[in-house]
Protein backbone atom coordinates (compact mmCIF):
# COMPACT_ATOMS: atom_id res chain seq x y z
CA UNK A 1 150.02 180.25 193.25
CA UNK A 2 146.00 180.79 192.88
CA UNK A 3 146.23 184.28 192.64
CA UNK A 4 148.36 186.85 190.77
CA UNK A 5 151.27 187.32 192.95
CA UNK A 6 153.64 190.88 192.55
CA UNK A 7 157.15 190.06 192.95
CA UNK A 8 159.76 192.69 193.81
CA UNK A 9 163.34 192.19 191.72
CA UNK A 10 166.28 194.18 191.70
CA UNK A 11 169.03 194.61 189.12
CA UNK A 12 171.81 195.96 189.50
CA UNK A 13 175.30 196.26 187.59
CA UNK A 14 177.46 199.19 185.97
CA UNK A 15 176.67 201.40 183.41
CA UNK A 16 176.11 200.20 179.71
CA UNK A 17 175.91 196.68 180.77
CA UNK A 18 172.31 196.34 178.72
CA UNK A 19 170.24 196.30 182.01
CA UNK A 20 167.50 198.50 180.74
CA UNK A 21 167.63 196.27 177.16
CA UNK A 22 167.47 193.69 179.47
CA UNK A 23 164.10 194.78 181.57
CA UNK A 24 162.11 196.02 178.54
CA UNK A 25 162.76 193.10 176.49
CA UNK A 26 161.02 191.34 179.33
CA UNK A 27 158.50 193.88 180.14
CA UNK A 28 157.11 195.00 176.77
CA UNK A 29 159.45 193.36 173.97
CA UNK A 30 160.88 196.01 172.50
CA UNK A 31 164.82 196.30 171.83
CA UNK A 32 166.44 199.97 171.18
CA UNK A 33 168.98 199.33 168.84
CA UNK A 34 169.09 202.98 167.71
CA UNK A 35 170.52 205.17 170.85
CA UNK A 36 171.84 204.44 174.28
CA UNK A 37 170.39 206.69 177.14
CA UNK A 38 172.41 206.68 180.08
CA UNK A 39 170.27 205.50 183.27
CA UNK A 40 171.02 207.91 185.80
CA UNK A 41 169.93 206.82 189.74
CA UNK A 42 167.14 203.93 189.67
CA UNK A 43 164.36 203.16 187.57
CA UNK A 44 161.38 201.21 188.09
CA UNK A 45 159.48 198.75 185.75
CA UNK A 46 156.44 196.48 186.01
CA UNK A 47 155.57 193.51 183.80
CA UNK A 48 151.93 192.12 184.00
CA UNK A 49 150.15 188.84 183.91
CA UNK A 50 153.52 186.64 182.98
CA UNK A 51 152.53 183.55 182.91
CA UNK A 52 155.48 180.35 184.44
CA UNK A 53 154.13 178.09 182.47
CA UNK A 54 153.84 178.61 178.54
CA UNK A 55 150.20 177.54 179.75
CA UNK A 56 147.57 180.16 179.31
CA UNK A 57 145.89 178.71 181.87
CA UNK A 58 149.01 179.10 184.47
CA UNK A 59 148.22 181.27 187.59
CA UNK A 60 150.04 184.97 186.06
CA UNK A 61 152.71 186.92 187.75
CA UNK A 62 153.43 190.58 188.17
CA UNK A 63 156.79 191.62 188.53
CA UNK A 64 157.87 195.17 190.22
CA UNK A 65 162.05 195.98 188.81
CA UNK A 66 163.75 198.27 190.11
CA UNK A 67 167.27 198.85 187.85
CA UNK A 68 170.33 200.14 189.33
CA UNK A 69 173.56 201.82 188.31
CA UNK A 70 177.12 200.19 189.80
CA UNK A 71 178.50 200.01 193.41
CA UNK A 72 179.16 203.27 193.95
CA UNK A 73 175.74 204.75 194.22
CA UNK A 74 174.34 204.98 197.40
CA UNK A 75 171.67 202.20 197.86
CA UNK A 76 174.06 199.67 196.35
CA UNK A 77 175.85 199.38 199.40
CA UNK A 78 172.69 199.54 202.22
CA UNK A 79 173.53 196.18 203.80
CA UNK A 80 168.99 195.88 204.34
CA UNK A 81 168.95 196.32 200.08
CA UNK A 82 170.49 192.31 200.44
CA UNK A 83 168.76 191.13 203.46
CA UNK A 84 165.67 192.02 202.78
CA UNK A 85 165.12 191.48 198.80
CA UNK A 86 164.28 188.01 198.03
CA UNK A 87 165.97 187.84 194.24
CA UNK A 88 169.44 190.08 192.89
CA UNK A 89 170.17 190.27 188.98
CA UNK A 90 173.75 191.01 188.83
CA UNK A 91 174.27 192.12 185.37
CA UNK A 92 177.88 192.22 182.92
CA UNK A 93 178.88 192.94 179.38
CA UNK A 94 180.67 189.71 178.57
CA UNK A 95 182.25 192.64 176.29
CA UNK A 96 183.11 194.29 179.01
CA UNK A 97 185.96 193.16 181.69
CA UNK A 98 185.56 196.29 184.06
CA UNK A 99 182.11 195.65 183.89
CA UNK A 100 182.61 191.86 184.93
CA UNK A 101 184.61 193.32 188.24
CA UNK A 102 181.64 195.52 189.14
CA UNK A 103 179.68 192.51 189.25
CA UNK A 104 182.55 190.68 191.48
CA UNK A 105 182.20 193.71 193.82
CA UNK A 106 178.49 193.88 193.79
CA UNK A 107 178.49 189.83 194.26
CA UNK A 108 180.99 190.39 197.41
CA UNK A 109 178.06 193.17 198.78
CA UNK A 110 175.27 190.54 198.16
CA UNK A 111 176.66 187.42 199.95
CA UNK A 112 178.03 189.33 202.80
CA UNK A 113 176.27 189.36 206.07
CA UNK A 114 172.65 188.30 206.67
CA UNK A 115 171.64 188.12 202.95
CA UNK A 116 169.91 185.02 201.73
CA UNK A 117 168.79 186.59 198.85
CA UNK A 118 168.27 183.99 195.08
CA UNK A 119 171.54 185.79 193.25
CA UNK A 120 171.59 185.31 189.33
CA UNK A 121 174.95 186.51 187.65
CA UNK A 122 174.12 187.60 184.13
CA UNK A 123 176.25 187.99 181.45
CA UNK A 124 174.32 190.12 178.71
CA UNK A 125 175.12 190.92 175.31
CA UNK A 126 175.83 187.32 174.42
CA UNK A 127 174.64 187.88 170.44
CA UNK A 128 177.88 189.79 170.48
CA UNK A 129 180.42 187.01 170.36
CA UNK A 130 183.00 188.76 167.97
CA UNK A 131 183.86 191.37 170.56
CA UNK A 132 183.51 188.70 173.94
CA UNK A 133 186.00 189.70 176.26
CA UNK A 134 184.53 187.55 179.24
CA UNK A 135 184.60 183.88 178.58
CA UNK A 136 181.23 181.35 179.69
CA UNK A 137 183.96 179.85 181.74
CA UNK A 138 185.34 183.05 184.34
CA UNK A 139 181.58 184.02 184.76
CA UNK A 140 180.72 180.09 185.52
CA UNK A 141 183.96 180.42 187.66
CA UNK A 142 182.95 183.62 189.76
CA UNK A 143 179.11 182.27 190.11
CA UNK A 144 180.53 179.25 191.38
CA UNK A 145 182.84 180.96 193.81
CA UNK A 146 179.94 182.77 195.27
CA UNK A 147 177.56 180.03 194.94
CA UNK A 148 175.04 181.91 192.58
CA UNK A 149 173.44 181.28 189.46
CA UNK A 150 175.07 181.84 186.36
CA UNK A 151 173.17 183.28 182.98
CA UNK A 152 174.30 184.02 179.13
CA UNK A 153 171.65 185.96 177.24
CA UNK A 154 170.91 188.80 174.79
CA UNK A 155 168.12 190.91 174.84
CA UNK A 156 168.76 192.10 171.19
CA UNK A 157 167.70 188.43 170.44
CA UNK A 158 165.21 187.91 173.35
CA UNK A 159 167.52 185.42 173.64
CA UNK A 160 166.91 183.93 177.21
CA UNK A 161 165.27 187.01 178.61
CA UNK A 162 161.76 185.31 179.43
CA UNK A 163 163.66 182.10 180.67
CA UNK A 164 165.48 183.66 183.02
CA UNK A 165 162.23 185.65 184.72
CA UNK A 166 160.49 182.40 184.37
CA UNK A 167 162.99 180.50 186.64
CA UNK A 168 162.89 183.59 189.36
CA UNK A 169 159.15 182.83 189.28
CA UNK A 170 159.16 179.34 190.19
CA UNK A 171 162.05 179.88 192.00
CA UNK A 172 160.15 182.35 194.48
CA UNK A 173 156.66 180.30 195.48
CA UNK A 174 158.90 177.68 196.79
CA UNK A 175 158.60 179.47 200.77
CA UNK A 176 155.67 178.32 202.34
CA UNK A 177 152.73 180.52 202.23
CA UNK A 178 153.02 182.12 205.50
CA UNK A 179 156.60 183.18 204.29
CA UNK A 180 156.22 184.02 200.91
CA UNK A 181 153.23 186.76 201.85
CA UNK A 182 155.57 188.52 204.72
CA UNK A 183 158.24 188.12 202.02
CA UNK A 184 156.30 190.09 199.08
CA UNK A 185 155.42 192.69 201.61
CA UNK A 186 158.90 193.48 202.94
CA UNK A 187 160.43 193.72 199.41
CA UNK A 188 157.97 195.69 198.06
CA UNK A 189 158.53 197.76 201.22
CA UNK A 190 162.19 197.61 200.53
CA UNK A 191 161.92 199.08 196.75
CA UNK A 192 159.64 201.98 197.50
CA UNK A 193 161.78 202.99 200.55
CA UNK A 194 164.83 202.88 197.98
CA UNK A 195 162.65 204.82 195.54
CA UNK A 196 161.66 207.40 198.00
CA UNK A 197 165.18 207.86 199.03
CA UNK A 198 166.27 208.37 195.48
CA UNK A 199 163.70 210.60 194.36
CA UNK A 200 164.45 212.93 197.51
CA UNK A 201 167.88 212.50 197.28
């Protein structure tokens, strides 16, 4: 990459999972240990001039989120949401079993069909090992069942956050040019249609 690039990512998973922890940790830093605010519909985040490399020198990236709330809303189950977007954050509580089934069902939605989207299964919350309900092993078991990418982290800790955006970086510029600009286009298409949707909903 020579240029900044703006890459369009979409995370989904059910409520009080840690997603927004999750996207603000990587976007600004900041953790909200104090209050949990229900995230109603979608919201959208952007994080500027990341750099891949720990090199200052690296070529920055700009990533557009969009966050979004279990399998049952709407635009969770538009089959063009998983053809079209080029990278899928599923997202779990590994305090959380019913939580760990939403991500099952949202995993079934984005490997069915046409999608060739990069899927990461994340477990969050993984500072909170006392109360672990979900064990490294089933999540390794489901991401391997669906042939995915499986995570651990904690965005109370930072733990993993900027690793795991890092690896959806280089994971992205590996289409060939051509590819990779129709590919930008079409998903940043694909979140501001959703958005549009949502806010006129």
């Amino acid at each position: 990459m020579s240029k900044t690039e703006l890459f369009g990512v979409v995370v989904f998973g059910a409520q009080k999972v840690g997603k927004t922890s999750l996207i603000t940790q990587f976007v600004d830093g900041t953790f909200n240990n104090d209050q949990y605010n229900v995230s109603i519909g979608v919201q959208m985040y952007v994080k500027h001039g990341f750099h891949v490399d720990t090199q200052k020198d690296s070529p920055p990236v700009d990533y557009k989120i969009m966050e979004a709330t279990d399998t049952g809303c709407f635009y969770a189950r538009r089959d063009w949401v998983y053809r079209r977007m080029s990278v899928i954050v599923v997202a779990y509580s590994i305090t959380d079993s019913s939580s760990f089934r939403t991500a099952k069902d949202i995993l079934e939605l984005a490997r069915s069909g046409e999608s060739k989207a990069k899927v990461y299964l994340v477990g969050l919350m993984a500072d909170l090992e006392e109360q672990r309900v979900v064990s490294t092993a089933e999540g390794e078991e489901l991401a391997r069942g669906y042939g995915v990418d499986c995570w651990e982290l904690s965005a109370a800790d930072a733990l993993r956050v900027s690793e795991l955006f890092r690896d959806v970086a280089r994971w992205l510029p590996m289409k060939d040019k051509g590819k990779e600009e129709t590919s930008s286009s079409e998903e940043l298409g694909v979140l501001n249609k959703i958005w549009k949707a949502i806010v006129s909903w």
